[in-house]
Each structure stands twice: as structure tokens, then as C-alpha cells.
PDB file of N, CA and C in Angstrom:
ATOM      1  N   UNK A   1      44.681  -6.601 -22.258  1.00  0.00           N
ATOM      2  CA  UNK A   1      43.236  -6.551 -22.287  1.00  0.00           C
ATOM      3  C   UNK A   1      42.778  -6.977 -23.678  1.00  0.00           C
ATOM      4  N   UNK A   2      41.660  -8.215 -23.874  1.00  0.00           N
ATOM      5  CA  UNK A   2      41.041  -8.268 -24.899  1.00  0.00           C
ATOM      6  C   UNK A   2      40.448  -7.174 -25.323  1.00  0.00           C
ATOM      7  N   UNK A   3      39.901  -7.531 -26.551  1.00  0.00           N
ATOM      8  CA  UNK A   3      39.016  -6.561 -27.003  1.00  0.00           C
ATOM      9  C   UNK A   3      37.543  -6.696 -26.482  1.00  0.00           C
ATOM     10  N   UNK A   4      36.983  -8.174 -26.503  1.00  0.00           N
ATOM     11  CA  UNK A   4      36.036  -8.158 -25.384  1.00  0.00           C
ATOM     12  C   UNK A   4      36.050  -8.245 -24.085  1.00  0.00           C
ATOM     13  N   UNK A   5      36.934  -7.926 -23.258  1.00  0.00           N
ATOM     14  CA  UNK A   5      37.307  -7.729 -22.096  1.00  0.00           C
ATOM     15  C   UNK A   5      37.447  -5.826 -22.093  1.00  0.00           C
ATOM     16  N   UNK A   6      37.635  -5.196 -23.473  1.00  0.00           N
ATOM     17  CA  UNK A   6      37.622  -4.017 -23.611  1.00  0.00           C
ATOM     18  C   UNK A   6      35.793  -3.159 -23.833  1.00  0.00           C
ATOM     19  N   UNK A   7      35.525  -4.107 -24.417  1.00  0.00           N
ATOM     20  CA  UNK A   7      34.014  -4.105 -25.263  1.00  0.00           C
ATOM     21  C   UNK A   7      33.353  -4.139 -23.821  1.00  0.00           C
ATOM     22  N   UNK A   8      33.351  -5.244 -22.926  1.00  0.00           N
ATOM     23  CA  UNK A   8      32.424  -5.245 -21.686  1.00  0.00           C
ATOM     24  C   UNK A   8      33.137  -4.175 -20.672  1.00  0.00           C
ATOM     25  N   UNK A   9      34.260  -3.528 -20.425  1.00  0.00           N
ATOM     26  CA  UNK A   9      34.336  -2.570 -19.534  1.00  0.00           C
ATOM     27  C   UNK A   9      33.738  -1.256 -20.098  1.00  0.00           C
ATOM     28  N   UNK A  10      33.316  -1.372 -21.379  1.00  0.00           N
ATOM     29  CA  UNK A  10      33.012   0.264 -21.697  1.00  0.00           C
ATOM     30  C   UNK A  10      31.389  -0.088 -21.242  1.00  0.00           C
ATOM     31  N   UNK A  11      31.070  -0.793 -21.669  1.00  0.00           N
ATOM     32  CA  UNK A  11      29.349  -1.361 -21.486  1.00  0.00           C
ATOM     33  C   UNK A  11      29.238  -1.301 -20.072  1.00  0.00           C
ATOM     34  N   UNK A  12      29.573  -1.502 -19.295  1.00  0.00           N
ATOM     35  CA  UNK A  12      29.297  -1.688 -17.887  1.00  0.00           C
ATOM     36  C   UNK A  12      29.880  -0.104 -17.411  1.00  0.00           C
ATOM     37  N   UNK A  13      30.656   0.305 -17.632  1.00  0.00           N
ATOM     38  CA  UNK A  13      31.083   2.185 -17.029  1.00  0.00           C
ATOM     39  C   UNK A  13      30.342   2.679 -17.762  1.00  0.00           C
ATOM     40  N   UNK A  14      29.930   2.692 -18.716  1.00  0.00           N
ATOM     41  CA  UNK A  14      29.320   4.015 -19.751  1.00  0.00           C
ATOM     42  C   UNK A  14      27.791   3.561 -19.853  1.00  0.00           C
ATOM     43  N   UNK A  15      27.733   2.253 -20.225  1.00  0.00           N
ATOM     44  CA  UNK A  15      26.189   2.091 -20.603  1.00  0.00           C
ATOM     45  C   UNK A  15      25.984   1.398 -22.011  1.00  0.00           C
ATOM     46  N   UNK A  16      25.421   0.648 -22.489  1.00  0.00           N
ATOM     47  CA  UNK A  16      25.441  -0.277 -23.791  1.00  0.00           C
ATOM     48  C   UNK A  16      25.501   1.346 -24.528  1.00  0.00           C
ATOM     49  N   UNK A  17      24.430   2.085 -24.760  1.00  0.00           N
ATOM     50  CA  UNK A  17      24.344   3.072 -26.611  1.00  0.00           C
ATOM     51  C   UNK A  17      25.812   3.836 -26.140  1.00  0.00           C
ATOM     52  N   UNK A  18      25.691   4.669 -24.584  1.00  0.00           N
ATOM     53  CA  UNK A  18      26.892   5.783 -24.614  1.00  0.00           C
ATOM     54  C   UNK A  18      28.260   4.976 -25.028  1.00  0.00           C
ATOM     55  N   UNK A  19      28.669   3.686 -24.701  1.00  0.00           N
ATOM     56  CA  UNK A  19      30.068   3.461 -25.169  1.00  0.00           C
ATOM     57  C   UNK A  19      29.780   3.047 -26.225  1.00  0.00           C
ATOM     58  N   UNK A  20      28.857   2.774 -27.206  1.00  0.00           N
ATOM     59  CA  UNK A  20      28.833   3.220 -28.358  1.00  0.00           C
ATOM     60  C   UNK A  20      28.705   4.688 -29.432  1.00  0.00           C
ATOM     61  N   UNK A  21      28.612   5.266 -28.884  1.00  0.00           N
ATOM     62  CA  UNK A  21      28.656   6.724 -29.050  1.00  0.00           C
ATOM     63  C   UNK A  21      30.103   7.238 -28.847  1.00  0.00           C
ATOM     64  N   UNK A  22      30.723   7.035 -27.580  1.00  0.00           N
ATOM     65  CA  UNK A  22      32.062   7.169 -27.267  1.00  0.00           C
ATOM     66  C   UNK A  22      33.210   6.778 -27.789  1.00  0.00           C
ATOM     67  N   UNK A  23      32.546   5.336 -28.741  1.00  0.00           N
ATOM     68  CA  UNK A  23      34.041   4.598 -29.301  1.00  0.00           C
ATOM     69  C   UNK A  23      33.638   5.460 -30.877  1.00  0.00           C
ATOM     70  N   UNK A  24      32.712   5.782 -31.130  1.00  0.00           N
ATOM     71  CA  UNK A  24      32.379   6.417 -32.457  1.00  0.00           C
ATOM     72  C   UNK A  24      32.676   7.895 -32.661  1.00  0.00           C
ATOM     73  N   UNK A  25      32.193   8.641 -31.754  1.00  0.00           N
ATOM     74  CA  UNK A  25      32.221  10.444 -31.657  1.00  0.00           C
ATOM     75  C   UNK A  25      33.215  10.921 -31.051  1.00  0.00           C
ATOM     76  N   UNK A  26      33.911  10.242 -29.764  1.00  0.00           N
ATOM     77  CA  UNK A  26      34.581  11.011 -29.302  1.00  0.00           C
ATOM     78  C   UNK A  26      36.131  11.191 -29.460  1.00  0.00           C
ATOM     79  N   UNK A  27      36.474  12.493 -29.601  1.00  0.00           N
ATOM     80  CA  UNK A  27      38.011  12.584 -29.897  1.00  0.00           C
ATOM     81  C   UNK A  27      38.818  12.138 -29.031  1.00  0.00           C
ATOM     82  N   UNK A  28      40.109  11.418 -29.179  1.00  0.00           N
ATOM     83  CA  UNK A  28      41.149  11.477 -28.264  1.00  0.00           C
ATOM     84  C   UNK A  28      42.171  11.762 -28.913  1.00  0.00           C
ATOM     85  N   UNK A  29      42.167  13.031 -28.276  1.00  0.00           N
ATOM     86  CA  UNK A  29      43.430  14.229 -28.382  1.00  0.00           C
ATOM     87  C   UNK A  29      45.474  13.309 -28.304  1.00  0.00           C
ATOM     88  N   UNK A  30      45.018  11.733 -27.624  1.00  0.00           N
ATOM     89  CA  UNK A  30      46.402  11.148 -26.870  1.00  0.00           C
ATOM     90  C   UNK A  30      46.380  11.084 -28.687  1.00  0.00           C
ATOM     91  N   UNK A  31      45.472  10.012 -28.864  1.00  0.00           N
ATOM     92  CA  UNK A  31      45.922   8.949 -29.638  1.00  0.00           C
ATOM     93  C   UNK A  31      45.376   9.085 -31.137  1.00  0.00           C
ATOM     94  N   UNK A  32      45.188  10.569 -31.391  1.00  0.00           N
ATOM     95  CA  UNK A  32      44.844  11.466 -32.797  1.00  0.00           C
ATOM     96  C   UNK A  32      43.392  10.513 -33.237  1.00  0.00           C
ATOM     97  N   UNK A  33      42.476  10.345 -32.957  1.00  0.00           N
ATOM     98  CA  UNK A  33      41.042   9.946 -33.225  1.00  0.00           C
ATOM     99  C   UNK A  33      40.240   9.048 -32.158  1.00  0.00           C
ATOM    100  N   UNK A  34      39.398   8.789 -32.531  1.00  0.00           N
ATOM    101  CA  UNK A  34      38.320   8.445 -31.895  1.00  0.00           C
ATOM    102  C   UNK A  34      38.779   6.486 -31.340  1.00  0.00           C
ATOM    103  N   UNK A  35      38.302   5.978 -30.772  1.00  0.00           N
ATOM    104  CA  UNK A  35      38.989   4.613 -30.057  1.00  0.00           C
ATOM    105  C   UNK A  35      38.757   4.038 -31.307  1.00  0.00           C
ATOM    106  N   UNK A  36      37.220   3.706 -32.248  1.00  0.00           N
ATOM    107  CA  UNK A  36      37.233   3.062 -32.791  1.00  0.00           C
ATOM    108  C   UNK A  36      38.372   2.883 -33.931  1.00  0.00           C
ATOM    109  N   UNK A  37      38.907   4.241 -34.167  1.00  0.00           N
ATOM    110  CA  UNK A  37      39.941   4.260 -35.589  1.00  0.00           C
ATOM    111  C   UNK A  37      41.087   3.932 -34.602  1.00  0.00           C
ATOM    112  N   UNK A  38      41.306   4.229 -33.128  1.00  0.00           N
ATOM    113  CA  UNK A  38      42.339   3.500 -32.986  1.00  0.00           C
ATOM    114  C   UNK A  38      42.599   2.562 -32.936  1.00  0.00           C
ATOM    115  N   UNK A  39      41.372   1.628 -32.722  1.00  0.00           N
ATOM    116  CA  UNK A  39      41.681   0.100 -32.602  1.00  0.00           C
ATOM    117  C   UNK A  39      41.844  -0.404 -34.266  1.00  0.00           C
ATOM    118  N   UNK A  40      41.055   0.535 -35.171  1.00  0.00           N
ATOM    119  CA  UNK A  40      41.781  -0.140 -37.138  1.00  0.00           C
ATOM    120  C   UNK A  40      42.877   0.657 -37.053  1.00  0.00           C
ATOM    121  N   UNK A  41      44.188   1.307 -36.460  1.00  0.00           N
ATOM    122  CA  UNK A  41      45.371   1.238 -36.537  1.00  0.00           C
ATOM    123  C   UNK A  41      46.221   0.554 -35.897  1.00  0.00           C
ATOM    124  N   UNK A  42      45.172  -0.407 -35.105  1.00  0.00           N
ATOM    125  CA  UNK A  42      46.564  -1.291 -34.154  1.00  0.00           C
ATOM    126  C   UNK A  42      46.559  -1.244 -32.791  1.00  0.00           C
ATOM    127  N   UNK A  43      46.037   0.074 -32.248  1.00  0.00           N
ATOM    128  CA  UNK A  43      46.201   0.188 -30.514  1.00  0.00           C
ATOM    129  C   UNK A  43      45.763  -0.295 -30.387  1.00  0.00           C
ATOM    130  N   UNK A  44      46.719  -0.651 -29.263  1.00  0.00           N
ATOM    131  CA  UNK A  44      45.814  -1.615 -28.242  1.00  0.00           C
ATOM    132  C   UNK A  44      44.773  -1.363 -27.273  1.00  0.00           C
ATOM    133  N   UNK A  45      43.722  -1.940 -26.930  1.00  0.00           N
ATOM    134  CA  UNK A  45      42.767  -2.035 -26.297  1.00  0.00           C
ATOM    135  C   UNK A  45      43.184  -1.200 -25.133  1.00  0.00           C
ATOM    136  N   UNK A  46      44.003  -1.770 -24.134  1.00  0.00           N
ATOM    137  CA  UNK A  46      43.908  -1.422 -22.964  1.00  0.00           C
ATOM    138  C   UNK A  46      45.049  -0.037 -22.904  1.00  0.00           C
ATOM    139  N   UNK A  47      45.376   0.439 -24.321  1.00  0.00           N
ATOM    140  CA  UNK A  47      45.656   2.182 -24.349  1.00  0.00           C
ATOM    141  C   UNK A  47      44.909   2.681 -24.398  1.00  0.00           C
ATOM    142  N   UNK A  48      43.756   2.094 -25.344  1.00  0.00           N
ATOM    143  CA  UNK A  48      42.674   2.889 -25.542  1.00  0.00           C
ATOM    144  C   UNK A  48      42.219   3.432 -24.308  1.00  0.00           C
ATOM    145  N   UNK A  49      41.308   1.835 -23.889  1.00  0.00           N
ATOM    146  CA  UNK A  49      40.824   2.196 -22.526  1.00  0.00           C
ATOM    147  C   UNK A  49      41.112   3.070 -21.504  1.00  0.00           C
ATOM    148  N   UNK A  50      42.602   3.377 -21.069  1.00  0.00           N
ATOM    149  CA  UNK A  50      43.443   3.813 -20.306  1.00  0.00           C
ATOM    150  C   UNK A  50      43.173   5.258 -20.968  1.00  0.00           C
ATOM    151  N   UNK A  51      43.079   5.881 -21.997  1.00  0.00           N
ATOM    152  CA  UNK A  51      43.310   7.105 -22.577  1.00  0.00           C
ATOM    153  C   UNK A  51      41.482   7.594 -22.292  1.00  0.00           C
ATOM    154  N   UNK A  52      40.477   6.183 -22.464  1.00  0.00           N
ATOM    155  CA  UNK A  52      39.496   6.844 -22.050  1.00  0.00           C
ATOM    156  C   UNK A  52      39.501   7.268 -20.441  1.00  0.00           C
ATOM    157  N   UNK A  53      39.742   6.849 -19.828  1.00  0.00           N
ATOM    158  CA  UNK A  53      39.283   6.654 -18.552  1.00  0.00           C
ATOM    159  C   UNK A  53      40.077   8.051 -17.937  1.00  0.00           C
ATOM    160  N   UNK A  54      41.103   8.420 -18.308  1.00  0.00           N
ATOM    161  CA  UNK A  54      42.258   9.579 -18.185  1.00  0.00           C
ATOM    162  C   UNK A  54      41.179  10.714 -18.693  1.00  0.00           C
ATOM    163  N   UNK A  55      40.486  10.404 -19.741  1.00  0.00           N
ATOM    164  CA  UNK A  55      40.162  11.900 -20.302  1.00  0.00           C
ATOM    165  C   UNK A  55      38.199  11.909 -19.989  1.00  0.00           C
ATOM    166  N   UNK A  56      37.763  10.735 -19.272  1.00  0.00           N
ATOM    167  CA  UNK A  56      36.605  11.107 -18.821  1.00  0.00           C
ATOM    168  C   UNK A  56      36.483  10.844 -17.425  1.00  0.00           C
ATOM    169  N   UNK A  57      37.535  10.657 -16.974  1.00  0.00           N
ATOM    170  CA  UNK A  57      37.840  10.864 -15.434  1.00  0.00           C
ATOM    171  C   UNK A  57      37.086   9.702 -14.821  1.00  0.00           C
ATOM    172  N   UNK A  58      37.561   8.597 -14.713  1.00  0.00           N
ATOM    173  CA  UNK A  58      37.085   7.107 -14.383  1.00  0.00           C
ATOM    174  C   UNK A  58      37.774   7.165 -13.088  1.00  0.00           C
ATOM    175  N   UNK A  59      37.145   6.929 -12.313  1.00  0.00           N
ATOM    176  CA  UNK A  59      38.011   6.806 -11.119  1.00  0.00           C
ATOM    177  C   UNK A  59      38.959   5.745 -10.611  1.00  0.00           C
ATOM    178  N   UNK A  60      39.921   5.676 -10.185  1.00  0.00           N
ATOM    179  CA  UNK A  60      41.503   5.126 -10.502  1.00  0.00           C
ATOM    180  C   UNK A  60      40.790   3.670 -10.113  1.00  0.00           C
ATOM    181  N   UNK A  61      39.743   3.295  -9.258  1.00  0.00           N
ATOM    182  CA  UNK A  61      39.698   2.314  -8.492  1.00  0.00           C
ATOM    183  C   UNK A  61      38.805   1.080  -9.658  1.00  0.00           C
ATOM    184  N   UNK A  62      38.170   1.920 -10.852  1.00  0.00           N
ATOM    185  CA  UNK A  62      37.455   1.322 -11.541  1.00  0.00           C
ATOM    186  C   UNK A  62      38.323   1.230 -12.821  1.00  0.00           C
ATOM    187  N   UNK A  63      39.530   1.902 -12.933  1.00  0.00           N
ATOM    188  CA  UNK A  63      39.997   1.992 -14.524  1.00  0.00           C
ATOM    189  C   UNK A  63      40.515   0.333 -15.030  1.00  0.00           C
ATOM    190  N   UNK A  64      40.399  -0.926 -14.192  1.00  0.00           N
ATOM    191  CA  UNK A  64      40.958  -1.826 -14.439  1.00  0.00           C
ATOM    192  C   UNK A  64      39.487  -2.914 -15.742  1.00  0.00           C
ATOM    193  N   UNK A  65      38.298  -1.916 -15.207  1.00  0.00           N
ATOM    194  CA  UNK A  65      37.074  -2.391 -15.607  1.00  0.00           C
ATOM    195  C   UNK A  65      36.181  -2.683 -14.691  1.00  0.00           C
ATOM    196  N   UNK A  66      34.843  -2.764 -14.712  1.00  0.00           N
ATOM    197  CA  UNK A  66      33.885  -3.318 -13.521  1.00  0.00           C
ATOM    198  C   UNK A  66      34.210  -4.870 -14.085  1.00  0.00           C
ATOM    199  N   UNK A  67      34.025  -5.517 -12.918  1.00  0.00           N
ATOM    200  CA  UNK A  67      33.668  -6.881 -13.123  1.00  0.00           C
ATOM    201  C   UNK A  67      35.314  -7.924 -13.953  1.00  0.00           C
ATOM    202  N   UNK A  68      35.875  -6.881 -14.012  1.00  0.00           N
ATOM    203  CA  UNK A  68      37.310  -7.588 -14.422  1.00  0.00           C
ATOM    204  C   UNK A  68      38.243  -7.419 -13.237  1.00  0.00           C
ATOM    205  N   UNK A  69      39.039  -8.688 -13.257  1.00  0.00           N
ATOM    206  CA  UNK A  69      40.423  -8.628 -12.450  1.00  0.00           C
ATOM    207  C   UNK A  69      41.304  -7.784 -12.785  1.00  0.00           C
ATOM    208  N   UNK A  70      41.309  -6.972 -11.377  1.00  0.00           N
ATOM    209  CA  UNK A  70      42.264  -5.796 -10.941  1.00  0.00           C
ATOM    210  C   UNK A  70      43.928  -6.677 -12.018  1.00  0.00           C
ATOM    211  N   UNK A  71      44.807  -6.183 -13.004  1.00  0.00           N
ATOM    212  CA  UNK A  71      45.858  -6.813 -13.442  1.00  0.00           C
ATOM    213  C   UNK A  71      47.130  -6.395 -12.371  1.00  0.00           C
ATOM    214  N   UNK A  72      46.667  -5.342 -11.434  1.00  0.00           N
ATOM    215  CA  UNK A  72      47.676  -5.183  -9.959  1.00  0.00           C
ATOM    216  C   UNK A  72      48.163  -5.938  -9.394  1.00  0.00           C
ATOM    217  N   UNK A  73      46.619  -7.212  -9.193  1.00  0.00           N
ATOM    218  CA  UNK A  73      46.921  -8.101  -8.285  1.00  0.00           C
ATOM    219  C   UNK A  73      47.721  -9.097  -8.256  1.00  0.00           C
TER     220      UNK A  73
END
């Protein structure tokens, strides 16, 4: 997953300000801080993503992104 392929699945599930709020405020307990400091240590996007979607309960059918290709297929 790009990072703007990461950038437009949070915008489209969360909402333009909340996934900005989310990549800024919120803790993730996986990956010891918030997405944004994980992405200035290196993780990758689509851990991130994956760690959000796990801990705000995205439903399995959407965790690939709205509007992005399922990577299943």
C-alpha cells in the first residue's frame, strides 16, 4: 500500500478532519505511537492501516480500503 493509497483509505472510512485527528492523537498500543510517528519510523503504511482498522473495528470487508482493489483478488 502507498502512502496515498493509505492517505485516501483513511479519508474515505473516517472522514477528511477525523483521519486527521486519528493519524495525530490516537495511540496504537501494536506499534508504540500514534500512525503518524509510525510512518517517521519506517512502518509501513499498510501495518499501519491494518493496526488501525484491528483497533477501530473496520469491518473485514472494507479493511482493504473503500474504493481500492481488494489485494485478495
Amino acid at each position: 500500500m502507498r502512502l496515498s493509497e493509505f492517505q485516501r483509505a483513511m479519508q474515505e472510512e473516517f472522514g477528511e478532519v477525523y483521519a486527521g485527528v486519528l493519524m495525530r492523537d490516537h495511540w496504537l498500543s501494536v506499534l508504540g505511537g500514534t500512525a503518524n510517528e509510525a510512518l517517521d519510523r519506517g512502518v509501513p503504511a499498510r501495518e499501519i492501516w491494518q493496526a488501525l482498522c484491528v483497533e477501530l473495528q473496520v469491518p473485514e470487508e472494507r479493511r482493504h480500503g473503500r474504493g481500492l482493489i481488494d489485494p485478495r483478488d
